[in-house]
Structures are given as structure tokens and as C-alpha cells.
PDB file of N, CA and C in Angstrom:
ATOM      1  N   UNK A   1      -4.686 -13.286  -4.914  1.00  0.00           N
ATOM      2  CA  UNK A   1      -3.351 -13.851  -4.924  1.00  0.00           C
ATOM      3  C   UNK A   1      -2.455 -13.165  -5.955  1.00  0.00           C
ATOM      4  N   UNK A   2      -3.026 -12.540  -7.350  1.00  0.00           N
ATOM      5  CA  UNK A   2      -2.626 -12.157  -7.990  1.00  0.00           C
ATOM      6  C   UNK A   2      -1.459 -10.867  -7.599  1.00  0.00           C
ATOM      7  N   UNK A   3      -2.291 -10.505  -6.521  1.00  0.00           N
ATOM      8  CA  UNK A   3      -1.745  -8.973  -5.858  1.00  0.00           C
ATOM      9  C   UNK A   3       0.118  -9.690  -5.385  1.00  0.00           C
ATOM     10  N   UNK A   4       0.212 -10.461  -3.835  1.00  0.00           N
ATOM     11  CA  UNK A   4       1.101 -11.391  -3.831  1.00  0.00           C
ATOM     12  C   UNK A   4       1.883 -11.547  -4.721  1.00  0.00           C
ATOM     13  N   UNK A   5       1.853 -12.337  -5.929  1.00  0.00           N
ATOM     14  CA  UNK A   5       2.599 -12.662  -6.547  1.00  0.00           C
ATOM     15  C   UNK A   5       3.531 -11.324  -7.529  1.00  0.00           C
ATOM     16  N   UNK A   6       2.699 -10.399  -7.470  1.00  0.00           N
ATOM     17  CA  UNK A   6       3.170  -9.061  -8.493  1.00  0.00           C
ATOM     18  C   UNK A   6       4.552  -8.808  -7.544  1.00  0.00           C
ATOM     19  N   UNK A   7       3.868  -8.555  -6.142  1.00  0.00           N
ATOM     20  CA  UNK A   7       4.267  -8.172  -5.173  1.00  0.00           C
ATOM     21  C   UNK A   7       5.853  -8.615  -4.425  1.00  0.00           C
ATOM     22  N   UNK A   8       5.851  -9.874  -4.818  1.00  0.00           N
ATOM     23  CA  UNK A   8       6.865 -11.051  -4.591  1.00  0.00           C
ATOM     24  C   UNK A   8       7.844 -11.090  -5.671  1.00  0.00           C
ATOM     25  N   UNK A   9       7.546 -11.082  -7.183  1.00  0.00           N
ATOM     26  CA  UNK A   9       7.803 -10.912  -8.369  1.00  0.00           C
ATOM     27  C   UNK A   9       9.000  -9.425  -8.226  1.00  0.00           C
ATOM     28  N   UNK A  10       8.082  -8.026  -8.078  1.00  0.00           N
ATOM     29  CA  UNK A  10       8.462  -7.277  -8.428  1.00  0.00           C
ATOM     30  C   UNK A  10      10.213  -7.161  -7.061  1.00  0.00           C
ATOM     31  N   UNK A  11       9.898  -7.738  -5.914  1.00  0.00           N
ATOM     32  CA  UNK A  11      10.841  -7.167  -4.815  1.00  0.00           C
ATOM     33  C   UNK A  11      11.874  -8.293  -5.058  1.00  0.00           C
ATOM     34  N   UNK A  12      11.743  -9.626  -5.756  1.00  0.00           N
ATOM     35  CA  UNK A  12      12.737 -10.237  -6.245  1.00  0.00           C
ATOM     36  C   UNK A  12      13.428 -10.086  -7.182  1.00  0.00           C
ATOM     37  N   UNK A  13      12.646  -9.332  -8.387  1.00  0.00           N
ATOM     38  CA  UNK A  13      13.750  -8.905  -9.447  1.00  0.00           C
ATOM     39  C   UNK A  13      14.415  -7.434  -8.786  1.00  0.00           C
ATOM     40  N   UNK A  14      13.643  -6.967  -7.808  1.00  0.00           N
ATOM     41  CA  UNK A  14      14.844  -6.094  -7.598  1.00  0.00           C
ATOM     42  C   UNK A  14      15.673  -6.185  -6.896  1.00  0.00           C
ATOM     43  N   UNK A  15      15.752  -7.277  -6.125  1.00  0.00           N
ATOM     44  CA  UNK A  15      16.553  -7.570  -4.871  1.00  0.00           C
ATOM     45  C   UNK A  15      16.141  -7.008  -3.690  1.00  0.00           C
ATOM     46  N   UNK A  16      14.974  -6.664  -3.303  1.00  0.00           N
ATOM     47  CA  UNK A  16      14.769  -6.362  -2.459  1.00  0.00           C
ATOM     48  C   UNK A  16      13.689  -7.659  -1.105  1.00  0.00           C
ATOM     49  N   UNK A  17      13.881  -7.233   0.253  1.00  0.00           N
ATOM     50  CA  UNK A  17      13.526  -7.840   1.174  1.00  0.00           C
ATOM     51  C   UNK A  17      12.051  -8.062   1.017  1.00  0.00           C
ATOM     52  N   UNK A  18      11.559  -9.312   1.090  1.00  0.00           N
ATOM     53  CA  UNK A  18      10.277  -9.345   1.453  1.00  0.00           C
ATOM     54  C   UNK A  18       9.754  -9.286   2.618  1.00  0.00           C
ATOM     55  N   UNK A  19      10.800  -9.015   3.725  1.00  0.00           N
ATOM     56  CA  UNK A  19       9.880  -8.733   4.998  1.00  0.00           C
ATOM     57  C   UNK A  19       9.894  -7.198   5.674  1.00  0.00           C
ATOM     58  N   UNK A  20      10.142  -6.408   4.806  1.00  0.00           N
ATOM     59  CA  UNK A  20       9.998  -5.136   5.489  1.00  0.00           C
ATOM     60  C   UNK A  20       9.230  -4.333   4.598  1.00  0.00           C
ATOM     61  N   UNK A  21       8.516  -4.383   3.653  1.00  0.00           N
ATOM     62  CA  UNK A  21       7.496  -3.384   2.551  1.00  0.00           C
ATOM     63  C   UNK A  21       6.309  -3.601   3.256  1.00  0.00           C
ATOM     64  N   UNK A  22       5.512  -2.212   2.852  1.00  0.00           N
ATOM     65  CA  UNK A  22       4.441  -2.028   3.399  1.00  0.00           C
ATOM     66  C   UNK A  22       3.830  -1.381   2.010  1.00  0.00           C
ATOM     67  N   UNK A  23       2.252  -3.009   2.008  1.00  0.00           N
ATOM     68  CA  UNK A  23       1.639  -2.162   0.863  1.00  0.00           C
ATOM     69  C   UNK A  23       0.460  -0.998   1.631  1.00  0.00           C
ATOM     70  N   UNK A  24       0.556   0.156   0.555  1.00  0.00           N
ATOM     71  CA  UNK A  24      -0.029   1.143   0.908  1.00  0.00           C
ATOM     72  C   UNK A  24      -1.197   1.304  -0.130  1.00  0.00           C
ATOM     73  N   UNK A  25      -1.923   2.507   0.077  1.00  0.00           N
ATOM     74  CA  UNK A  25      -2.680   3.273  -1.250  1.00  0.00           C
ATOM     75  C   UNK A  25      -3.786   2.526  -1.607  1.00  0.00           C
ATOM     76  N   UNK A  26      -4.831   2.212  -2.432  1.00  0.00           N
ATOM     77  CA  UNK A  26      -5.889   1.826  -2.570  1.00  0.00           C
ATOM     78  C   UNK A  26      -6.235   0.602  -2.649  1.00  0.00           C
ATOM     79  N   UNK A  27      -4.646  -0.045  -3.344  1.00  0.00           N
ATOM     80  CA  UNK A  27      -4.932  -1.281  -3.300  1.00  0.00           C
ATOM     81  C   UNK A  27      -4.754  -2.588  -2.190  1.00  0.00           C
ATOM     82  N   UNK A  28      -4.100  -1.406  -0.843  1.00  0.00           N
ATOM     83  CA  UNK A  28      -4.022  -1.611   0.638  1.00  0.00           C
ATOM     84  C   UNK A  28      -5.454  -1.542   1.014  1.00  0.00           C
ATOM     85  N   UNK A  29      -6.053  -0.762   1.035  1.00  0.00           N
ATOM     86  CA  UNK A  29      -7.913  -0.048   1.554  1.00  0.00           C
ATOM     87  C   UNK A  29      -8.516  -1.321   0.797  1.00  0.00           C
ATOM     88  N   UNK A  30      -8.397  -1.679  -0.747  1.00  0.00           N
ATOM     89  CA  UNK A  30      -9.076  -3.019  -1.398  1.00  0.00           C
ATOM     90  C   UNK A  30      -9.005  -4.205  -0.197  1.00  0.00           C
ATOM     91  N   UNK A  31      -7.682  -4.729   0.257  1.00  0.00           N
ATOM     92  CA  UNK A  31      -7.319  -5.907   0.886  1.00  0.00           C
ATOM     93  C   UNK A  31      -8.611  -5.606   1.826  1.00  0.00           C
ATOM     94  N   UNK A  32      -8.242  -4.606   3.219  1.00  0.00           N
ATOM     95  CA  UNK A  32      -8.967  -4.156   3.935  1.00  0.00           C
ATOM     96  C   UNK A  32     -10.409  -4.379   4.134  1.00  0.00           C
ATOM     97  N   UNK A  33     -10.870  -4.585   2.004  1.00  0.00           N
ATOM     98  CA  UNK A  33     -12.490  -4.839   2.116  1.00  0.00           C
ATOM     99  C   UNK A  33     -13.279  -3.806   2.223  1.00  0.00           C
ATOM    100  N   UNK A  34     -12.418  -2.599   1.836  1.00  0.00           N
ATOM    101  CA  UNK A  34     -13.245  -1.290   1.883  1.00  0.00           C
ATOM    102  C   UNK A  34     -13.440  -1.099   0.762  1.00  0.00           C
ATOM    103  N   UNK A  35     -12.508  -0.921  -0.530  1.00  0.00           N
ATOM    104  CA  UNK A  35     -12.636  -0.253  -1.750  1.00  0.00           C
ATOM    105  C   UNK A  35     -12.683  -1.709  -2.632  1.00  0.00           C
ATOM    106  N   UNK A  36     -13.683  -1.108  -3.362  1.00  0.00           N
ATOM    107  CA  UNK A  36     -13.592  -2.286  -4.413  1.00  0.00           C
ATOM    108  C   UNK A  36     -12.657  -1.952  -5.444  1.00  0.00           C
ATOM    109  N   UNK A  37     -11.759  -0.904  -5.881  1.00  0.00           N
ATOM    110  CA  UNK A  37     -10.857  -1.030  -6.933  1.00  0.00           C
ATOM    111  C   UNK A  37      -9.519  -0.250  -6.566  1.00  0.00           C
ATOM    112  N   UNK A  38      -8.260  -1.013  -7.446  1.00  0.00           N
ATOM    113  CA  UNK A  38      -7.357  -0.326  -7.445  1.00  0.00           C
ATOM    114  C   UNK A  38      -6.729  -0.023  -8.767  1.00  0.00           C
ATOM    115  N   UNK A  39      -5.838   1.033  -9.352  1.00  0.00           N
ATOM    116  CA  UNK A  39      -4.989   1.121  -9.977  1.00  0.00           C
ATOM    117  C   UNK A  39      -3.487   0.354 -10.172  1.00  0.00           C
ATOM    118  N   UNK A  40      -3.361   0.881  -9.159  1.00  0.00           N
ATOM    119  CA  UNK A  40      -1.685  -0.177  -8.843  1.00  0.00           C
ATOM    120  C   UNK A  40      -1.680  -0.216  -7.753  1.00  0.00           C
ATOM    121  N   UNK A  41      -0.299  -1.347  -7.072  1.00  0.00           N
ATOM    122  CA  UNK A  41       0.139  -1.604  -6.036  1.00  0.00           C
ATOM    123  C   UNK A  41       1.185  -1.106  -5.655  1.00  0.00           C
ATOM    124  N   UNK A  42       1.301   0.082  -4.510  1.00  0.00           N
ATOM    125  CA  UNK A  42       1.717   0.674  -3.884  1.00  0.00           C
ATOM    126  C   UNK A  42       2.661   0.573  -2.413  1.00  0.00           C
ATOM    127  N   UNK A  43       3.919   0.274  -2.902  1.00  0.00           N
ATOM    128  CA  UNK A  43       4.503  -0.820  -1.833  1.00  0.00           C
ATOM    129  C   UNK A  43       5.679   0.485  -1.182  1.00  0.00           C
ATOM    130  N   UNK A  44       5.985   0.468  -0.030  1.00  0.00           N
ATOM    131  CA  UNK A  44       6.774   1.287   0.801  1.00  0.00           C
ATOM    132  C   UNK A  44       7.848   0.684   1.128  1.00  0.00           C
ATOM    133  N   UNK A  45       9.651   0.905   1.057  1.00  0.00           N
ATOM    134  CA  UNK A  45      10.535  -0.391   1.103  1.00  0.00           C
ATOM    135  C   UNK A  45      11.370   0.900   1.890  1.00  0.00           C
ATOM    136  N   UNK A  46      11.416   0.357   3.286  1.00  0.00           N
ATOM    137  CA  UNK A  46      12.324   1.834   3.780  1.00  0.00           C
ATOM    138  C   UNK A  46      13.945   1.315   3.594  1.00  0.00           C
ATOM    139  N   UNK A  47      14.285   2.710   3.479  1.00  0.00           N
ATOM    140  CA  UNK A  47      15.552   2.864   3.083  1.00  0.00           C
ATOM    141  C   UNK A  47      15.880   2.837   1.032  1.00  0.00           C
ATOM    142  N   UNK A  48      14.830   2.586   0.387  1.00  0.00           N
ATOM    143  CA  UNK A  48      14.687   2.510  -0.897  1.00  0.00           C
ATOM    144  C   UNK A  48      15.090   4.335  -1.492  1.00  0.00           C
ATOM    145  N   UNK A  49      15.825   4.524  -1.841  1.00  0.00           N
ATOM    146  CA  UNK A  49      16.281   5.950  -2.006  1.00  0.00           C
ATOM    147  C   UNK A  49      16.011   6.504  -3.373  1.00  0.00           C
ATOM    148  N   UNK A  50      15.577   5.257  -4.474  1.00  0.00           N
ATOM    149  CA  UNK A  50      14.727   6.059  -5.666  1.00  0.00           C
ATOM    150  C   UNK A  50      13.494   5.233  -5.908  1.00  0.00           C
ATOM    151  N   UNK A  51      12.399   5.930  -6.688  1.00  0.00           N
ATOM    152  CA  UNK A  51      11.075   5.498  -7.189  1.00  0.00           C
ATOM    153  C   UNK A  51      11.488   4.402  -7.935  1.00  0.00           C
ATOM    154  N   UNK A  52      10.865   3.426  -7.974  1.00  0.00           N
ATOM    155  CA  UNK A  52      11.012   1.952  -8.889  1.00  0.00           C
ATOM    156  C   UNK A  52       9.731   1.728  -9.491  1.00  0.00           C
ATOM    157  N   UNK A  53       9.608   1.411 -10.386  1.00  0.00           N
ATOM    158  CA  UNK A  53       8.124   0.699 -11.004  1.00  0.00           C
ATOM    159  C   UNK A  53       8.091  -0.727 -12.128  1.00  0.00           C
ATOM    160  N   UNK A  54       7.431  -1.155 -11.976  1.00  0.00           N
ATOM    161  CA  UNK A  54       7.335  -2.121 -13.122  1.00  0.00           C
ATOM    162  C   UNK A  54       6.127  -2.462 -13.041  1.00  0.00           C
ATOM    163  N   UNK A  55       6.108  -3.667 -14.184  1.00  0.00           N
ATOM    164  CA  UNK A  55       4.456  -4.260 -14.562  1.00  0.00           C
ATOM    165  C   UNK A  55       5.096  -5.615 -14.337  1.00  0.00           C
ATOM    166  N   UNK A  56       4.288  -6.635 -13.370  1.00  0.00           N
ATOM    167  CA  UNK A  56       4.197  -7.997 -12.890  1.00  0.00           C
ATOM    168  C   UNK A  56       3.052  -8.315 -12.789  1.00  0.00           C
ATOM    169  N   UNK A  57       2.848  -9.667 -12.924  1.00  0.00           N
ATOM    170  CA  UNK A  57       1.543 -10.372 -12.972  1.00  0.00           C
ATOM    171  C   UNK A  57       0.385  -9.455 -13.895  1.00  0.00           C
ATOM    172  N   UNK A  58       0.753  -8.305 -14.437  1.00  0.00           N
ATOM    173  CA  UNK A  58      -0.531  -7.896 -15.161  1.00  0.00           C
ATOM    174  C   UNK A  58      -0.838  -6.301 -14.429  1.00  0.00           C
ATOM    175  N   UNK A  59      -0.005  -6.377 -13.034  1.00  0.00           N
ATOM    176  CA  UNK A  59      -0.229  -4.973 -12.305  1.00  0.00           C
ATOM    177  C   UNK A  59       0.919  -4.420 -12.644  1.00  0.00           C
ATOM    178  N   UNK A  60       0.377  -2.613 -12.056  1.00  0.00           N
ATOM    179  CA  UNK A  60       1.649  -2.102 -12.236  1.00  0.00           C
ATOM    180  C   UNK A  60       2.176  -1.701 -10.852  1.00  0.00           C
ATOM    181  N   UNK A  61       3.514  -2.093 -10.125  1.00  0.00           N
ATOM    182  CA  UNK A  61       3.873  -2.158  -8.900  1.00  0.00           C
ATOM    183  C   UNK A  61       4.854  -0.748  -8.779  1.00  0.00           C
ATOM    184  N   UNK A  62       4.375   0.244  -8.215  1.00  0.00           N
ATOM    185  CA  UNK A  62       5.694   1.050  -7.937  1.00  0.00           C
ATOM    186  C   UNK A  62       5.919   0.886  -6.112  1.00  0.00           C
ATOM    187  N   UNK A  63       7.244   1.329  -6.466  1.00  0.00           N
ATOM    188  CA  UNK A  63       7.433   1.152  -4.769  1.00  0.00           C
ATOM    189  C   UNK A  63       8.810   2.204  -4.683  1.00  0.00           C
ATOM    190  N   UNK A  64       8.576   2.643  -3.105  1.00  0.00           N
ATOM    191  CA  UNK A  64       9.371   4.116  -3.253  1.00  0.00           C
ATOM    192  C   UNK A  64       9.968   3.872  -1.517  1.00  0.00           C
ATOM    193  N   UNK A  65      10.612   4.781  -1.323  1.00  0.00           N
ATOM    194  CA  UNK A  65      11.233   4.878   0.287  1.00  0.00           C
ATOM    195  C   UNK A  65      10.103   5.505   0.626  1.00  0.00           C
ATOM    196  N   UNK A  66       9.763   5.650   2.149  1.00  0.00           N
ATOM    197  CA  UNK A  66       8.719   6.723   2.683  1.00  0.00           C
ATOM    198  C   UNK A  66       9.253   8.451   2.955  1.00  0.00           C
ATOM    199  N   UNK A  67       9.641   9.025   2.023  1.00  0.00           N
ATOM    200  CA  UNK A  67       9.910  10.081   2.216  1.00  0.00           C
ATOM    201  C   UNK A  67       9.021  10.684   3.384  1.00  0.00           C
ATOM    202  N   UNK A  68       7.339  11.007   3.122  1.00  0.00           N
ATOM    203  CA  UNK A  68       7.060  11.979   4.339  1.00  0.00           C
ATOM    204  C   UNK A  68       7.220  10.844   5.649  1.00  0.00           C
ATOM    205  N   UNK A  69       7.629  10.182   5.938  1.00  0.00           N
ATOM    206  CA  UNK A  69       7.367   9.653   7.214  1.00  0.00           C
ATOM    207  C   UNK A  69       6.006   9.385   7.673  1.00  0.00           C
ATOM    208  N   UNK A  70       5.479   9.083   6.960  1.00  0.00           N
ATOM    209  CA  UNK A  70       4.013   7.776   7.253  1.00  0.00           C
ATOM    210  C   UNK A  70       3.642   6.902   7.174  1.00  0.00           C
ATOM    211  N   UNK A  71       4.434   6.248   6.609  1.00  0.00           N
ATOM    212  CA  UNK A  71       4.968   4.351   6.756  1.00  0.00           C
ATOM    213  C   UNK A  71       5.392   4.585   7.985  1.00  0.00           C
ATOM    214  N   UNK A  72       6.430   5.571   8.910  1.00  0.00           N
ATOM    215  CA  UNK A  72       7.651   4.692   9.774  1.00  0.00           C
ATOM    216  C   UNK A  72       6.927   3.734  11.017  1.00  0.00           C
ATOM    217  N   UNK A  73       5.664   4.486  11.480  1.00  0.00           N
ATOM    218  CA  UNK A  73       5.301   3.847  12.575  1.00  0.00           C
ATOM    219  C   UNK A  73       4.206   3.588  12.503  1.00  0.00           C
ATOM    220  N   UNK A  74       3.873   2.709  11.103  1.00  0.00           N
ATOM    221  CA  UNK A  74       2.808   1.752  10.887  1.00  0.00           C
ATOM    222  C   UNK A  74       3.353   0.389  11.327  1.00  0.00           C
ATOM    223  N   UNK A  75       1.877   0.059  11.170  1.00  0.00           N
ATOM    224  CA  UNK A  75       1.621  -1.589  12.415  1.00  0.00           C
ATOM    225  C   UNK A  75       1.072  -2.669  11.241  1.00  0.00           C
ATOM    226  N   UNK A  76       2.138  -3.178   9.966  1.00  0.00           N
ATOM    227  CA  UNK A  76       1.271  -3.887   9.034  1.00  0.00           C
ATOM    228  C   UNK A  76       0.278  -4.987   9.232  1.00  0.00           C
ATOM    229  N   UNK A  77      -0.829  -4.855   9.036  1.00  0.00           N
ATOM    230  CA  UNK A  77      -1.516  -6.376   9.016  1.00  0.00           C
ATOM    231  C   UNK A  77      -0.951  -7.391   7.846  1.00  0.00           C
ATOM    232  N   UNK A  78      -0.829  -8.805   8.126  1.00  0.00           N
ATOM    233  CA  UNK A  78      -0.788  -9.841   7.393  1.00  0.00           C
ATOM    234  C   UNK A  78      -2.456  -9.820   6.369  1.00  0.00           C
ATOM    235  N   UNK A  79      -2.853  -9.509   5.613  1.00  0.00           N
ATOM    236  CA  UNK A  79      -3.794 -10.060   4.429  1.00  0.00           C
ATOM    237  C   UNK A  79      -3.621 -10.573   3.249  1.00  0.00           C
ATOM    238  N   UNK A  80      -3.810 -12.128   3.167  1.00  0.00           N
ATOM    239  CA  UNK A  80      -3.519 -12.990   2.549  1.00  0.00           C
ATOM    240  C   UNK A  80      -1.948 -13.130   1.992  1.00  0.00           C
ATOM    241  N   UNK A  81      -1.131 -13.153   2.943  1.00  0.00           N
ATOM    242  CA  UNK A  81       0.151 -13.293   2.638  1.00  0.00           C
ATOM    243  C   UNK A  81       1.073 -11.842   3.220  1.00  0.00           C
ATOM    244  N   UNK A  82       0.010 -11.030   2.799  1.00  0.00           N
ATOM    245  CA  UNK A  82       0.732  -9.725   2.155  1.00  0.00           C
ATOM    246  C   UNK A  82       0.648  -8.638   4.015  1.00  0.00           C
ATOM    247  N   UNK A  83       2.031  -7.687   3.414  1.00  0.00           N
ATOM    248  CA  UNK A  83       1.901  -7.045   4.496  1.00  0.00           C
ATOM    249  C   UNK A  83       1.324  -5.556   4.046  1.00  0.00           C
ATOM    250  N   UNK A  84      -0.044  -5.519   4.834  1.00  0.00           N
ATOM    251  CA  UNK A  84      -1.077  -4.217   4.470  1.00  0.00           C
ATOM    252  C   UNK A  84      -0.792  -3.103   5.617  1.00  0.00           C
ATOM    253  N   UNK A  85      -0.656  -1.656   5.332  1.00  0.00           N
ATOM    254  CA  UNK A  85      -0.454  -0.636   6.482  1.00  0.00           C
ATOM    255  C   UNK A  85      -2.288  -0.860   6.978  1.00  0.00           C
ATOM    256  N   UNK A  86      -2.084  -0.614   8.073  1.00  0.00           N
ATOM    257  CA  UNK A  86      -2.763  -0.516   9.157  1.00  0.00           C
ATOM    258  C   UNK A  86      -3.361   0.872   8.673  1.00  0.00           C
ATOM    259  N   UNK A  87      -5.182   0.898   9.001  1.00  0.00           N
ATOM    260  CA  UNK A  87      -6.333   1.630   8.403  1.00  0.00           C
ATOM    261  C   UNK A  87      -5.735   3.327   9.191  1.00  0.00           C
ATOM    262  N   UNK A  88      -5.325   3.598  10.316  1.00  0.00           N
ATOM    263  CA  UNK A  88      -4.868   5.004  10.638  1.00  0.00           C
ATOM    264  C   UNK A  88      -3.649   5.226   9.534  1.00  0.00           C
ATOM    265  N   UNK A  89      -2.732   4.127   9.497  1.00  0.00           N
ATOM    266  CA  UNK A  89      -1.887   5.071   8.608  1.00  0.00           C
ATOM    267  C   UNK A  89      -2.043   4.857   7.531  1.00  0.00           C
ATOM    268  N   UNK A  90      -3.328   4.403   6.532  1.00  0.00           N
ATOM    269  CA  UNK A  90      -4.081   4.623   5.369  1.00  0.00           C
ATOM    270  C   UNK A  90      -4.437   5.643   5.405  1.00  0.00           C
ATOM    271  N   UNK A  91      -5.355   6.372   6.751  1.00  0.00           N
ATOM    272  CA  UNK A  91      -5.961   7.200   6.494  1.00  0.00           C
ATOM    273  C   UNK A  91      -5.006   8.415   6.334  1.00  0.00           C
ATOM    274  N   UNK A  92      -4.532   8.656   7.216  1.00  0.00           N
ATOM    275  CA  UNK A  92      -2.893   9.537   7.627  1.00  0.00           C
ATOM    276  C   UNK A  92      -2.595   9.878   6.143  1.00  0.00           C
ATOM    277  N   UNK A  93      -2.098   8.670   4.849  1.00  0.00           N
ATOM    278  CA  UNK A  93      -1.712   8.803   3.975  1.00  0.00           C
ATOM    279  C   UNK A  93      -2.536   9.574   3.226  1.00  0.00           C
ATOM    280  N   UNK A  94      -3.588   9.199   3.075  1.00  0.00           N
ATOM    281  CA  UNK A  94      -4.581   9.834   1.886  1.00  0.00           C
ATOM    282  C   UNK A  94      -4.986  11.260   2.003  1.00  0.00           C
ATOM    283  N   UNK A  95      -4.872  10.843   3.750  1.00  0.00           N
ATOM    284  CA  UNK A  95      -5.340  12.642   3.982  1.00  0.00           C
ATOM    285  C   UNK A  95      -4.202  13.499   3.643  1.00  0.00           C
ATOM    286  N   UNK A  96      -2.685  13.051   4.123  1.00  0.00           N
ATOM    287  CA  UNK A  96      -1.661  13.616   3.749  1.00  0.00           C
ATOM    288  C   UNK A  96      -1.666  14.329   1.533  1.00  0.00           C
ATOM    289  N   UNK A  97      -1.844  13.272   1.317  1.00  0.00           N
ATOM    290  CA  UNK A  97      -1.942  13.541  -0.291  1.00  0.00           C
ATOM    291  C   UNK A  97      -3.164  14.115  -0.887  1.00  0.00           C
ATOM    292  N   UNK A  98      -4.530  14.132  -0.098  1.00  0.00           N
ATOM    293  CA  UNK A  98      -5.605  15.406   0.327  1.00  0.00           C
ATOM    294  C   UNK A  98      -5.934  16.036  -1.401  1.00  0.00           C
ATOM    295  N   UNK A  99      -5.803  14.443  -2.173  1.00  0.00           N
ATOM    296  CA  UNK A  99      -6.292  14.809  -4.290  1.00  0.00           C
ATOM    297  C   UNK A  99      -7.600  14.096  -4.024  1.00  0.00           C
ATOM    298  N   UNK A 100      -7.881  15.475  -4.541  1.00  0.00           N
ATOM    299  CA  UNK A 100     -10.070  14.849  -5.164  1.00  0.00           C
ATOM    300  C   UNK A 100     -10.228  13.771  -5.292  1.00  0.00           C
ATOM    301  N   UNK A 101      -9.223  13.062  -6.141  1.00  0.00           N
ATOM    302  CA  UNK A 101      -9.723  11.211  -6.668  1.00  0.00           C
ATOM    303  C   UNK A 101      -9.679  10.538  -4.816  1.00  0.00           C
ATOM    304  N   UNK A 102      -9.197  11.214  -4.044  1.00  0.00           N
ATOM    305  CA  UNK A 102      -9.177  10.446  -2.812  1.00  0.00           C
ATOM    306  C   UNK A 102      -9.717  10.358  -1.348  1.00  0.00           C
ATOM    307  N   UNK A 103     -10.866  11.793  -2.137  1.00  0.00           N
ATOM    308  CA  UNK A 103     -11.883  11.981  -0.838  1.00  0.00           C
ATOM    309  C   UNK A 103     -12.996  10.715  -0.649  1.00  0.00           C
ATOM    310  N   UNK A 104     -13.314   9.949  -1.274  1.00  0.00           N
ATOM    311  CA  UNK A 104     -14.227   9.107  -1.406  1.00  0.00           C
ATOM    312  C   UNK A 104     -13.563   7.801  -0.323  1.00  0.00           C
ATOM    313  N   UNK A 105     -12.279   8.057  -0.721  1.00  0.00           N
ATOM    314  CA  UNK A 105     -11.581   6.676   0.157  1.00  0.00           C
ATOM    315  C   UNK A 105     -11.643   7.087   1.309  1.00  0.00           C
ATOM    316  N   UNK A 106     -10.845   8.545   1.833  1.00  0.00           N
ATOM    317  CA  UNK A 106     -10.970   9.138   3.079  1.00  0.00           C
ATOM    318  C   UNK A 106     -12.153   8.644   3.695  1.00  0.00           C
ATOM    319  N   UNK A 107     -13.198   9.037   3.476  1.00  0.00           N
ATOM    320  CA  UNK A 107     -14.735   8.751   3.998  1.00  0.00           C
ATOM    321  C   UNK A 107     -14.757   7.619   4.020  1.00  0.00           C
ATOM    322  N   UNK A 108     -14.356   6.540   3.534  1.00  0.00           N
ATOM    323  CA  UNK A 108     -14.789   5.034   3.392  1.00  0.00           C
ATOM    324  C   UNK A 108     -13.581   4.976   4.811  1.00  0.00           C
ATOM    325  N   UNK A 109     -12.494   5.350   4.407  1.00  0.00           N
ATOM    326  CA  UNK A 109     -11.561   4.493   5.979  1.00  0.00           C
ATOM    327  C   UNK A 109     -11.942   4.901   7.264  1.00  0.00           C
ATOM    328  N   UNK A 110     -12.671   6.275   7.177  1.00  0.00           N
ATOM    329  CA  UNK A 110     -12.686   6.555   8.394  1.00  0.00           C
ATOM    330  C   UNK A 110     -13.879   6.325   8.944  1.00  0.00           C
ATOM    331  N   UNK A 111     -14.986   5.820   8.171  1.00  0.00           N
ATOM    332  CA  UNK A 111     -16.105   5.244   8.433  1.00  0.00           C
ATOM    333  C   UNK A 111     -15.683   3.626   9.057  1.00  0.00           C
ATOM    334  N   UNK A 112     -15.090   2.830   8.174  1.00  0.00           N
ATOM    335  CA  UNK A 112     -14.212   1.758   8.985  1.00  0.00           C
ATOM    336  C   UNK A 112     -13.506   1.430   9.880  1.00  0.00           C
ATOM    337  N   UNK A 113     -12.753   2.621  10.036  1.00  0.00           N
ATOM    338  CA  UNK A 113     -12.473   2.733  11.449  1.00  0.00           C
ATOM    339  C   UNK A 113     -12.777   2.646  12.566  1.00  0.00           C
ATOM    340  N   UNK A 114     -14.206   3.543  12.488  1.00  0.00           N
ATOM    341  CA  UNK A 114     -15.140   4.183  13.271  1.00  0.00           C
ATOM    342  C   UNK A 114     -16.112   2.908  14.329  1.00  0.00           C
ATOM    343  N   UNK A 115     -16.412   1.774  12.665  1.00  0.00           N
ATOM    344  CA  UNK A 115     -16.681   0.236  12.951  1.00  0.00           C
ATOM    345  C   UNK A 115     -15.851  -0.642  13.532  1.00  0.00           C
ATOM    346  N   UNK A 116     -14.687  -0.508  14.044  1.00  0.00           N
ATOM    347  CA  UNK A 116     -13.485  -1.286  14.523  1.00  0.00           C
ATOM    348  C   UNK A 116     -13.813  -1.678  16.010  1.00  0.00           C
TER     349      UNK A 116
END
């Protein structure tokens, strides 16, 4: 719940919509039940035209527009409140950003997938 509330926290002090962000990045793959850890929460707000960050609830929330176009035609799941990108365009993402710290996840989503 903690995630939620950062989440809710951070898009109200900025004025932004709670029904169009898409959380992304590891701590999206966590919800999912794949990864047991995240760094921060990684939220996608289209039309958001600069990087934003803060610290809420104890996390640190950045949230950005989707520049490459891999949010646009994700399918969010509802998990526990929250709206999570859908495991192809997790994977899409990570592979897109294709950093060492993120081959381990690669293999974990697409093994999950695979189980779908």
C-alpha cells in the first residue's frame, strides 16, 4: 500500500491526473510478483514534458513523459489500486534500456510471460 500512497501523494502535489500514469520499471515487475526488490517508483504521465522526482511515503517517485514511445500502447493492469504496465511492455522497456543491472529482470519477465 505503501507504493499507492507515494504514488497518489506524489501526482497530487503535482497536480497531476491519477487516471492516466503508468507505473513502470522494477517496481512495476515487484507488483507483478516477479522481482522481489525495487529502488524507486517509476511512473509514466503522458504529455508530462519534464522529469519530476520527489521522496513520498519513504520512496523515491520520479515520473517523466514517455519519450521513446513504450508506454503509448500499453494495456495497464489494476494491482492493488495501482495502474501497472502490462509484462510485454515491461519487457519492451528493459530490453529497450538493455543496462547490466537489468538482464536478470529481462529473464525473469520473459520467463513469466512464457507462464501466462
Amino acid at each position: 500500500m505503501r507504493i499507492l500512497f507515494a504514488i497518489h501523494t506524489f501526482l497530487d502535489r503535482h497536480c497531476l491526473p491519477r487516471n492516466t500514469y503508468i507505473l513502470g520499471g522494477s517496481a512495476a515487475i515487484h507488483l507483478h510478483g516477479i522481482w522481489n526488490r525495487f529502488n524507486d517508483v517509476d511512473l509514466y504521465v503522458p504529455g508530462l514534458a519534464r522529469h519530476t522526482e520527489a521522496i513520498c511515503w519513504g520512496l523515491k517517485v520520479d515520473a517523466s513523459g514517455d519519450k521513446a514511445g513504450i508506454f503509448d500502447n500499453a494495456k495497464p493492469v489494476l494491482i492493488h489500486g495501482i495502474r501497472v504496465a502490462d509484462l510485454p511492455t515491461l519487457l519492451r522497456f528493459k530490453r529497450w534500456l538493455n543496462r547490466p543491472k537489468d538482464q536478470e529482470k529481462i529473464l525473469a519477465v520473459e520467463r513469466a510471460i512464457r507462464l501466462e
